[in-house]
PDB file of N, CA and C in Angstrom:
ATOM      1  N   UNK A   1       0.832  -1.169   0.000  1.00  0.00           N
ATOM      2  CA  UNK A   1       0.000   0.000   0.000  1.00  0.00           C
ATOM      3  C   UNK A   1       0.881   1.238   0.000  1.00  0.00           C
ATOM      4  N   UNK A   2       0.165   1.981  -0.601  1.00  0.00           N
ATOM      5  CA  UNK A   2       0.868   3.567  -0.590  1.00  0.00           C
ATOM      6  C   UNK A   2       0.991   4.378   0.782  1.00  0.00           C
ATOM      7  N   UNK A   3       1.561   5.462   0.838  1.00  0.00           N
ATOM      8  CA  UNK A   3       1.191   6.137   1.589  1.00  0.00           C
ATOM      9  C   UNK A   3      -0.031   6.604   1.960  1.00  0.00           C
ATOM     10  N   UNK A   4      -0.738   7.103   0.422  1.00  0.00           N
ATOM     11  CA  UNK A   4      -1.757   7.778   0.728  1.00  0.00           C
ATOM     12  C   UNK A   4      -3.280   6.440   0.701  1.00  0.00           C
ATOM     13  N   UNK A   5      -2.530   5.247   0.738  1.00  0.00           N
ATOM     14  CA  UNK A   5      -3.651   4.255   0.475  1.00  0.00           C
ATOM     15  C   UNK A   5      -4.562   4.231   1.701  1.00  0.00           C
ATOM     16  N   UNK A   6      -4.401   4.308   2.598  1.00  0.00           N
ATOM     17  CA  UNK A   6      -4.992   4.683   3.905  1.00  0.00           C
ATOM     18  C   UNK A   6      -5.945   6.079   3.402  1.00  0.00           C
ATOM     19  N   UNK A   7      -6.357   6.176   3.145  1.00  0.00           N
ATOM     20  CA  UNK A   7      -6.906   8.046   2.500  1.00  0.00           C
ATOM     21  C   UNK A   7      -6.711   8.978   3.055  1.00  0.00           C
ATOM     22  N   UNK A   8      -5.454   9.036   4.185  1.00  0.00           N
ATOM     23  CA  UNK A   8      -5.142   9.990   5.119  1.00  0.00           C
ATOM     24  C   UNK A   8      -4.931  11.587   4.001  1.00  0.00           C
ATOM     25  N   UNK A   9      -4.942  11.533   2.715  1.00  0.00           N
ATOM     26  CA  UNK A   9      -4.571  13.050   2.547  1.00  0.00           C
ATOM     27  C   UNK A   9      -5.876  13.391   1.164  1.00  0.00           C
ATOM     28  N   UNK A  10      -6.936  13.018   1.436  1.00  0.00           N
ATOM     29  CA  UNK A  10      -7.818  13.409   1.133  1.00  0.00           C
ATOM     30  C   UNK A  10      -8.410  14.827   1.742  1.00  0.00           C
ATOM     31  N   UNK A  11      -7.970  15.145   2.695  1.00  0.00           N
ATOM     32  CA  UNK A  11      -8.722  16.432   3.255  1.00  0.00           C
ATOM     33  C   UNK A  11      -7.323  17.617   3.552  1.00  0.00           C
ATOM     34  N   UNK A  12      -8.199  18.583   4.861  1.00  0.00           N
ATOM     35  CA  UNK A  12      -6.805  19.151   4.743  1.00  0.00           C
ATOM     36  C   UNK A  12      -6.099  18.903   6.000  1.00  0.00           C
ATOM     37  N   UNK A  13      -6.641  17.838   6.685  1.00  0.00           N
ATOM     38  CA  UNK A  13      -6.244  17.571   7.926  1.00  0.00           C
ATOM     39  C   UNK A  13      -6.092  15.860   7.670  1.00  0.00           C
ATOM     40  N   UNK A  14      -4.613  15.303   8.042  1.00  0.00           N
ATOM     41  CA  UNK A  14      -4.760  13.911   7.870  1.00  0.00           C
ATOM     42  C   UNK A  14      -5.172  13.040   8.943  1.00  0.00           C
ATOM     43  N   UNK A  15      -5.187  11.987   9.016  1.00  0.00           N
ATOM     44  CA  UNK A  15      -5.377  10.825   9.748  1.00  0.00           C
ATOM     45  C   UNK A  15      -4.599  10.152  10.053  1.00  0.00           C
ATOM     46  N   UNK A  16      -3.853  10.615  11.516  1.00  0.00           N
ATOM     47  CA  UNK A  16      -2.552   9.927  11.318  1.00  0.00           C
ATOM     48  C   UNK A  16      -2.517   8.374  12.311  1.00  0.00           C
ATOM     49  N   UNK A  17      -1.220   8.098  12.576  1.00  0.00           N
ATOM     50  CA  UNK A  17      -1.521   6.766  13.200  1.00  0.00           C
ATOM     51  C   UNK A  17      -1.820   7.450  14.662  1.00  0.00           C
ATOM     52  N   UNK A  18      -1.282   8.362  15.153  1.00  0.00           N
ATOM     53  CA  UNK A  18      -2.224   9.226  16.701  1.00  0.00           C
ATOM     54  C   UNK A  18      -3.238   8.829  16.831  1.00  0.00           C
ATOM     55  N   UNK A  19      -4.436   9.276  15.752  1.00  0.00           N
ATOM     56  CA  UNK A  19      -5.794   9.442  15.363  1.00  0.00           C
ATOM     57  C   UNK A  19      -6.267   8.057  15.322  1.00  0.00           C
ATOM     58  N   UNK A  20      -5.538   7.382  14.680  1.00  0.00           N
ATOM     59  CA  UNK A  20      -6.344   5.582  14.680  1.00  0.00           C
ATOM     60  C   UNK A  20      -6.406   4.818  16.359  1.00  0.00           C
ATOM     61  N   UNK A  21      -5.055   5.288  16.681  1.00  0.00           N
ATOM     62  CA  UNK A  21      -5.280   5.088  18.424  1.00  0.00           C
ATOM     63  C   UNK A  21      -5.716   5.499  18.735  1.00  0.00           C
ATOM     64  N   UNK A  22      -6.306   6.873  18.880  1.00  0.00           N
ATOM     65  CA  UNK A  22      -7.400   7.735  19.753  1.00  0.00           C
ATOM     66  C   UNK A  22      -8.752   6.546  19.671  1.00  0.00           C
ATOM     67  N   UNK A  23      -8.976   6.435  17.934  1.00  0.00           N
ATOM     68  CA  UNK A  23     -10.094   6.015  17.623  1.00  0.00           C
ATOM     69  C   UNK A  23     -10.621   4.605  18.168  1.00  0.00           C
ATOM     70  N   UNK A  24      -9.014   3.439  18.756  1.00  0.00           N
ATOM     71  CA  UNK A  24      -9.078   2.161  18.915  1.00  0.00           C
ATOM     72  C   UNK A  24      -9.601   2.177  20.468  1.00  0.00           C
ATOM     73  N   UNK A  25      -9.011   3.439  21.185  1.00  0.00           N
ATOM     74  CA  UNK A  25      -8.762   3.813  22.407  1.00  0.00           C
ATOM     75  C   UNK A  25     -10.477   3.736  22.731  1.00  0.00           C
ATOM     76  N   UNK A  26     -11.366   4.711  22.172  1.00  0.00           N
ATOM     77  CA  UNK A  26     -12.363   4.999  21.830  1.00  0.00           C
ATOM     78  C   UNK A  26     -13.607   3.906  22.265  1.00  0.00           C
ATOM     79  N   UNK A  27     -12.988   2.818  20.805  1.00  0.00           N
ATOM     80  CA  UNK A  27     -13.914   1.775  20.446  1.00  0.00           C
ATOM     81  C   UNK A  27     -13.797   0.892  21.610  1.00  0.00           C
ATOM     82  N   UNK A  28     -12.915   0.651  22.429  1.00  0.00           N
ATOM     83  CA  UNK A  28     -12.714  -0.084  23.416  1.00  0.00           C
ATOM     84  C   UNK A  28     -13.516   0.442  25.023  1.00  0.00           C
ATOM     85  N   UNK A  29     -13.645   1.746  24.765  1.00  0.00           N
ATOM     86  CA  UNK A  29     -14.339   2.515  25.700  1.00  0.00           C
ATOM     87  C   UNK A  29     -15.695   1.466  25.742  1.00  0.00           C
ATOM     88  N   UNK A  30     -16.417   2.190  24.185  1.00  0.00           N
ATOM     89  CA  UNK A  30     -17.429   1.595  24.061  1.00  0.00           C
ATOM     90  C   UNK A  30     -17.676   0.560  24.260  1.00  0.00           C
ATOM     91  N   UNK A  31     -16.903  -0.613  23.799  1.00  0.00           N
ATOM     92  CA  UNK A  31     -16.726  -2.093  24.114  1.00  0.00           C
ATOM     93  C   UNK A  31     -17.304  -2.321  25.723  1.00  0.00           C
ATOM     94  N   UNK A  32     -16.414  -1.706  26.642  1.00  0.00           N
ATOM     95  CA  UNK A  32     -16.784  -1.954  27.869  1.00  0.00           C
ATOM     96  C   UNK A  32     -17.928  -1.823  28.551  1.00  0.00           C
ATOM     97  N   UNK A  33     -18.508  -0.438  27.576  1.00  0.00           N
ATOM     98  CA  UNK A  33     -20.214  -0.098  28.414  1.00  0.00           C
ATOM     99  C   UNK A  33     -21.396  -0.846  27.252  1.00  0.00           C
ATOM    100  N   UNK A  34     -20.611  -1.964  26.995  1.00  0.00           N
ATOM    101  CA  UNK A  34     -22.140  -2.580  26.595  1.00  0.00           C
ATOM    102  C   UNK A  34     -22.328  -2.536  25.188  1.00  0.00           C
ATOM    103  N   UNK A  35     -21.784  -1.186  23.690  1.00  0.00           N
ATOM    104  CA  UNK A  35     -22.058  -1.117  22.819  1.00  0.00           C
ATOM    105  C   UNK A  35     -21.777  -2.395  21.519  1.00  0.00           C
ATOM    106  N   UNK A  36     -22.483  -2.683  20.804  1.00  0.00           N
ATOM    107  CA  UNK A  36     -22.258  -3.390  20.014  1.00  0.00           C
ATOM    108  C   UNK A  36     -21.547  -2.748  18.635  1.00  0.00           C
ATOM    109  N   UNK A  37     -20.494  -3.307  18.513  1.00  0.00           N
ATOM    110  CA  UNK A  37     -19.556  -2.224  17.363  1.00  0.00           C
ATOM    111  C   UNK A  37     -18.975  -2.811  16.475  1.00  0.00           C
ATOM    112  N   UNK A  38     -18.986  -2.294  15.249  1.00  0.00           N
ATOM    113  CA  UNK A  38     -18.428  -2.408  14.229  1.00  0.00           C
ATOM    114  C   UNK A  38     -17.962  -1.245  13.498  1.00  0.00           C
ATOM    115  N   UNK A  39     -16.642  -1.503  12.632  1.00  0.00           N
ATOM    116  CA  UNK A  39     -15.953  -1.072  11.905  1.00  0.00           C
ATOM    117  C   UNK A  39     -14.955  -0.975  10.799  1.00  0.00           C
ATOM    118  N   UNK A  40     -14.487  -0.570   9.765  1.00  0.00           N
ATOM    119  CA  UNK A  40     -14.167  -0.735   8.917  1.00  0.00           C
ATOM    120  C   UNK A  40     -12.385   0.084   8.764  1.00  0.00           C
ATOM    121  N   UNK A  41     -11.760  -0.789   8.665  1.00  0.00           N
ATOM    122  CA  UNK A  41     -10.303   0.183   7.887  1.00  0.00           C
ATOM    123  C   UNK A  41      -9.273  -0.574   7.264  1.00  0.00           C
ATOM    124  N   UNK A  42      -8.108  -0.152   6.816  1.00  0.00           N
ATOM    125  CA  UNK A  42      -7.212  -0.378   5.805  1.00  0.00           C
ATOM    126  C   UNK A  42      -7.230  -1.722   6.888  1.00  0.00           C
ATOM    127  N   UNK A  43      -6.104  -2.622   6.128  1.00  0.00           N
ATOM    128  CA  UNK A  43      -5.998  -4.165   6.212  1.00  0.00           C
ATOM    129  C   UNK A  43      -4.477  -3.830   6.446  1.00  0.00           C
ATOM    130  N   UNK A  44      -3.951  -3.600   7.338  1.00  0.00           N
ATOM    131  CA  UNK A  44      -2.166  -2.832   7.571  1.00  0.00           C
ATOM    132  C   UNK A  44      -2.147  -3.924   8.679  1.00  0.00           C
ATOM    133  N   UNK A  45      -0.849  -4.267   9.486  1.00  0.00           N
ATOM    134  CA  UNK A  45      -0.183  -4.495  10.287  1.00  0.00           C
ATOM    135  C   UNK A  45      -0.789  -3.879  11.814  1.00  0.00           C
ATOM    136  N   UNK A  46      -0.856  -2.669  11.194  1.00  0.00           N
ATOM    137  CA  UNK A  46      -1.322  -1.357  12.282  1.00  0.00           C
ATOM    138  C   UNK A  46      -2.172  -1.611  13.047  1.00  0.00           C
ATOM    139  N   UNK A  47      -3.187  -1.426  11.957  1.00  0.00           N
ATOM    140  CA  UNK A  47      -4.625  -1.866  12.296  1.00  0.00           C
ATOM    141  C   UNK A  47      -4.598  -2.856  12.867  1.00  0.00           C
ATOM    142  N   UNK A  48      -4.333  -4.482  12.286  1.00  0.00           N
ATOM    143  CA  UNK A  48      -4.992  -5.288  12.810  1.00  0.00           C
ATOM    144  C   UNK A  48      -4.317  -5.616  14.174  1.00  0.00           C
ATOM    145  N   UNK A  49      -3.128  -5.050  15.223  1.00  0.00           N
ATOM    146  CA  UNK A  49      -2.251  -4.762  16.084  1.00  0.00           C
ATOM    147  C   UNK A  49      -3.642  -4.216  16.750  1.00  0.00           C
ATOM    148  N   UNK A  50      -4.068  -3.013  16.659  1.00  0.00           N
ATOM    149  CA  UNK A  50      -5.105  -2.127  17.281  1.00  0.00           C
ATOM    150  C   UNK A  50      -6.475  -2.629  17.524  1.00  0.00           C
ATOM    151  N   UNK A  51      -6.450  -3.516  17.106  1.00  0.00           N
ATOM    152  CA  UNK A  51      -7.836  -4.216  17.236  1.00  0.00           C
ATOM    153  C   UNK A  51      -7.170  -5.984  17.409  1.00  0.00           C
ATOM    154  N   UNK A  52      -6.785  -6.433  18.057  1.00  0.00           N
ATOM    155  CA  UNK A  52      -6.333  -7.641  18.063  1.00  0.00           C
ATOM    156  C   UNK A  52      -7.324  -8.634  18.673  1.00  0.00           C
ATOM    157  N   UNK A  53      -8.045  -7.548  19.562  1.00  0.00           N
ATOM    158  CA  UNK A  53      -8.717  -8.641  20.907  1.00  0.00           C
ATOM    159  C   UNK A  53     -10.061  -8.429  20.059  1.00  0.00           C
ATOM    160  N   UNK A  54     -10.375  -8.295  19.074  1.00  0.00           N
ATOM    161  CA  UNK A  54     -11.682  -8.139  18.531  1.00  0.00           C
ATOM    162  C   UNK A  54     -12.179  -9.504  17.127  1.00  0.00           C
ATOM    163  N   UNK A  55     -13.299  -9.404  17.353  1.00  0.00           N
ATOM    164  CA  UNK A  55     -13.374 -10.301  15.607  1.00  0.00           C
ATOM    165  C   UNK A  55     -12.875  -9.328  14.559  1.00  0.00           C
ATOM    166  N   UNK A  56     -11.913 -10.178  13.766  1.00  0.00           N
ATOM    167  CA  UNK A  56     -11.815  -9.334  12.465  1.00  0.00           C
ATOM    168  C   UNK A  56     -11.570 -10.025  11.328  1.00  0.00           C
ATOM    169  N   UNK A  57     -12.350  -9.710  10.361  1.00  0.00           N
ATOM    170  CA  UNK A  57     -12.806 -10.210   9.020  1.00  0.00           C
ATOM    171  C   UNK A  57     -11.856  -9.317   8.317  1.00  0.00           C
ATOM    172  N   UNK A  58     -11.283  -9.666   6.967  1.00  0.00           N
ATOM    173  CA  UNK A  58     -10.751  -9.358   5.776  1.00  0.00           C
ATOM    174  C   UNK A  58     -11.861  -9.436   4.721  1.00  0.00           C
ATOM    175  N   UNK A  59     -12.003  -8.451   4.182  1.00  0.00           N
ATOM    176  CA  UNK A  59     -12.870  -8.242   3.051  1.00  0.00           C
ATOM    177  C   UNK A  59     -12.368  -7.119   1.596  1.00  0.00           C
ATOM    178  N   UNK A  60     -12.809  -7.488   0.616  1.00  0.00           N
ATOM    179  CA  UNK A  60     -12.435  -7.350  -0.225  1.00  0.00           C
ATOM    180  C   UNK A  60     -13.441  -5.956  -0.556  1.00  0.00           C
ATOM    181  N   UNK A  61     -12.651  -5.071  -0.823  1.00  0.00           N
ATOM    182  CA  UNK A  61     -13.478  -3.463  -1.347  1.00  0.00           C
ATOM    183  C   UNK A  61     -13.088  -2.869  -2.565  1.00  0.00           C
ATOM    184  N   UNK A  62     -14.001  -2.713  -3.256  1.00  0.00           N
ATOM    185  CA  UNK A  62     -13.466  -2.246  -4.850  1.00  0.00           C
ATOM    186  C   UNK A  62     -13.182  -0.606  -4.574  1.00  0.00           C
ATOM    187  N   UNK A  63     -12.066  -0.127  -4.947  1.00  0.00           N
ATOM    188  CA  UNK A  63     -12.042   1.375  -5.046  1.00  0.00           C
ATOM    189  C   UNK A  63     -11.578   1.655  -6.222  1.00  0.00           C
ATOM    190  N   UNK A  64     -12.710   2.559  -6.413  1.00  0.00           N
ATOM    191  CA  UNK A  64     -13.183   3.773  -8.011  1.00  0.00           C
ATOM    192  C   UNK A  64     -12.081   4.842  -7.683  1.00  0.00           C
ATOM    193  N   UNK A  65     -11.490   5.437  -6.585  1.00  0.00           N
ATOM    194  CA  UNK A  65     -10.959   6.696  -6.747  1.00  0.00           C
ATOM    195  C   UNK A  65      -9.246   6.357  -6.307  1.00  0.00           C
ATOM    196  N   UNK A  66      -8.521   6.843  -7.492  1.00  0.00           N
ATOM    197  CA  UNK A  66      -6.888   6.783  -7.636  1.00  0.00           C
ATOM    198  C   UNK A  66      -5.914   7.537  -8.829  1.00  0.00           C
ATOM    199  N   UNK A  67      -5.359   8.199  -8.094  1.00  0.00           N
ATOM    200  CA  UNK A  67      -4.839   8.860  -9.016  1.00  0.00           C
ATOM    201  C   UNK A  67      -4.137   8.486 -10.855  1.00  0.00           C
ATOM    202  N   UNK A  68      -4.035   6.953 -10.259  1.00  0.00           N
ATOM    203  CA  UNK A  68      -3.171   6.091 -11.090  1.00  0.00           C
ATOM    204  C   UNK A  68      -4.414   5.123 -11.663  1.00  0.00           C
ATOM    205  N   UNK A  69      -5.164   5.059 -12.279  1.00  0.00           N
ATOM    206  CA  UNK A  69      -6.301   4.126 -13.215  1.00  0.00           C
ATOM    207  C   UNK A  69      -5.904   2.907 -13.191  1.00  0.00           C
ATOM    208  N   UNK A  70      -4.831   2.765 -13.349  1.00  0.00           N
ATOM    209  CA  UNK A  70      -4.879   1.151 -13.570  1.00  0.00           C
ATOM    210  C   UNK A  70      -4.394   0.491 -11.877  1.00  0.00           C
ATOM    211  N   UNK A  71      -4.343   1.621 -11.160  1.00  0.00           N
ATOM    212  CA  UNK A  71      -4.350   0.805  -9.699  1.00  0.00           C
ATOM    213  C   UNK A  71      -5.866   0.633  -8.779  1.00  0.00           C
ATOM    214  N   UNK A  72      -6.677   1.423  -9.427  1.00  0.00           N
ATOM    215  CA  UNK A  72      -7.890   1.314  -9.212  1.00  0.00           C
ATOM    216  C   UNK A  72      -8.419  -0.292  -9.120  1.00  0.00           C
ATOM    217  N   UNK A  73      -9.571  -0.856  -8.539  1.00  0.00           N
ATOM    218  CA  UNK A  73      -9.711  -2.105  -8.286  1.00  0.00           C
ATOM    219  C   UNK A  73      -9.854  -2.542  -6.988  1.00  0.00           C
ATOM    220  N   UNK A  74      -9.877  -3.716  -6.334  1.00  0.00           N
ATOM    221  CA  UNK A  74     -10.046  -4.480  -5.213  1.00  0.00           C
ATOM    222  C   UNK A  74      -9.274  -4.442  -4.300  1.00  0.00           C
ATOM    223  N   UNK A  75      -9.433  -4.097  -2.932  1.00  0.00           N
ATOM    224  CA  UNK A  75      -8.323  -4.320  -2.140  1.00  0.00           C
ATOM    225  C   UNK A  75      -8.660  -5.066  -0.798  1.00  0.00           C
ATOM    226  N   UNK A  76      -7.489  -5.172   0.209  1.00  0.00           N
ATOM    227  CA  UNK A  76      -8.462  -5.966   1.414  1.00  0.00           C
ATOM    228  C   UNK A  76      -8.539  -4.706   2.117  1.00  0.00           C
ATOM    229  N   UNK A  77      -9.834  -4.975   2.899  1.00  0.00           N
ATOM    230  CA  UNK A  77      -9.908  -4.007   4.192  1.00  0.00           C
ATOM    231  C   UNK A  77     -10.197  -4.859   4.917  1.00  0.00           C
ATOM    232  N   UNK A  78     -10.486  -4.224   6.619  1.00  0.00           N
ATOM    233  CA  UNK A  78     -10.778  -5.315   7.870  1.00  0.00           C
ATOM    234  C   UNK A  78     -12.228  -4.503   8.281  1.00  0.00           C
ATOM    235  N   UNK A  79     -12.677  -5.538   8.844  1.00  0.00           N
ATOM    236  CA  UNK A  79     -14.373  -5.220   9.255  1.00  0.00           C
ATOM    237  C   UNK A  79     -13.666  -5.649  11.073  1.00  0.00           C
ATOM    238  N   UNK A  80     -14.412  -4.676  11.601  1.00  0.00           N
ATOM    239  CA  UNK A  80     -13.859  -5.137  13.105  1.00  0.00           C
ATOM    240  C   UNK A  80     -15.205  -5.251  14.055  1.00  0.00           C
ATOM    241  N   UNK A  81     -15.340  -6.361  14.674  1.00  0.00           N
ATOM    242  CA  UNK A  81     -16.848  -6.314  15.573  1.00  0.00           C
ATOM    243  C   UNK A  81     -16.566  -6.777  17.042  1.00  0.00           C
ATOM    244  N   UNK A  82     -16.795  -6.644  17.800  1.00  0.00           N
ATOM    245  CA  UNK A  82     -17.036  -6.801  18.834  1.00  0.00           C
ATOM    246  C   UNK A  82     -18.105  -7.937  19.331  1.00  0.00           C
ATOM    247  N   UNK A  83     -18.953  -8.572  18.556  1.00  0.00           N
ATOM    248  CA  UNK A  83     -19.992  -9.023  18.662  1.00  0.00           C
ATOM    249  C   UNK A  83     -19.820 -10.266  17.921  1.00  0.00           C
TER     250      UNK A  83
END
């Protein structure tokens, strides 16, 4: 994966790996009071490190938007649930 394969520079503020821990930090909150959760992100090392203690599925996502056309196509992402 690229740098920007994560879609961290789509906006004008990125998404950095800080931000995915805040977010894991977060989901685990929720985890504890009961919520039933799911979620979706890149298929990295990172990720699936950050969510370890959770169910997580690999799934296949077609992406339409790339700078480069012929990299356009299927990739894995992770579905993360709690449930």
């Amino acid at each position: 994966m690229s740098s920007t394969a994560s879609f961290t520079s789509y906006t004008k503020q990125d998404f950095t790996a800080d931000d995915q821990k805040q977010l894991a930090e977060y989901y685990k909150r929720l985890d504890k009071r009961g919520c039933l959760l799911m979620l979706s992100n890149s298929d990295t090392d990172y990720i699936n490190g950050l969510y370890k203690d959770y169910k997580i599925h690999k799934v296949l996502a077609k992406r339409m938007i790339n700078c480069d056309a012929t990299k356009r196509g299927r990739i894995f992402e992770v579905v993360v649930r709690n449930y």
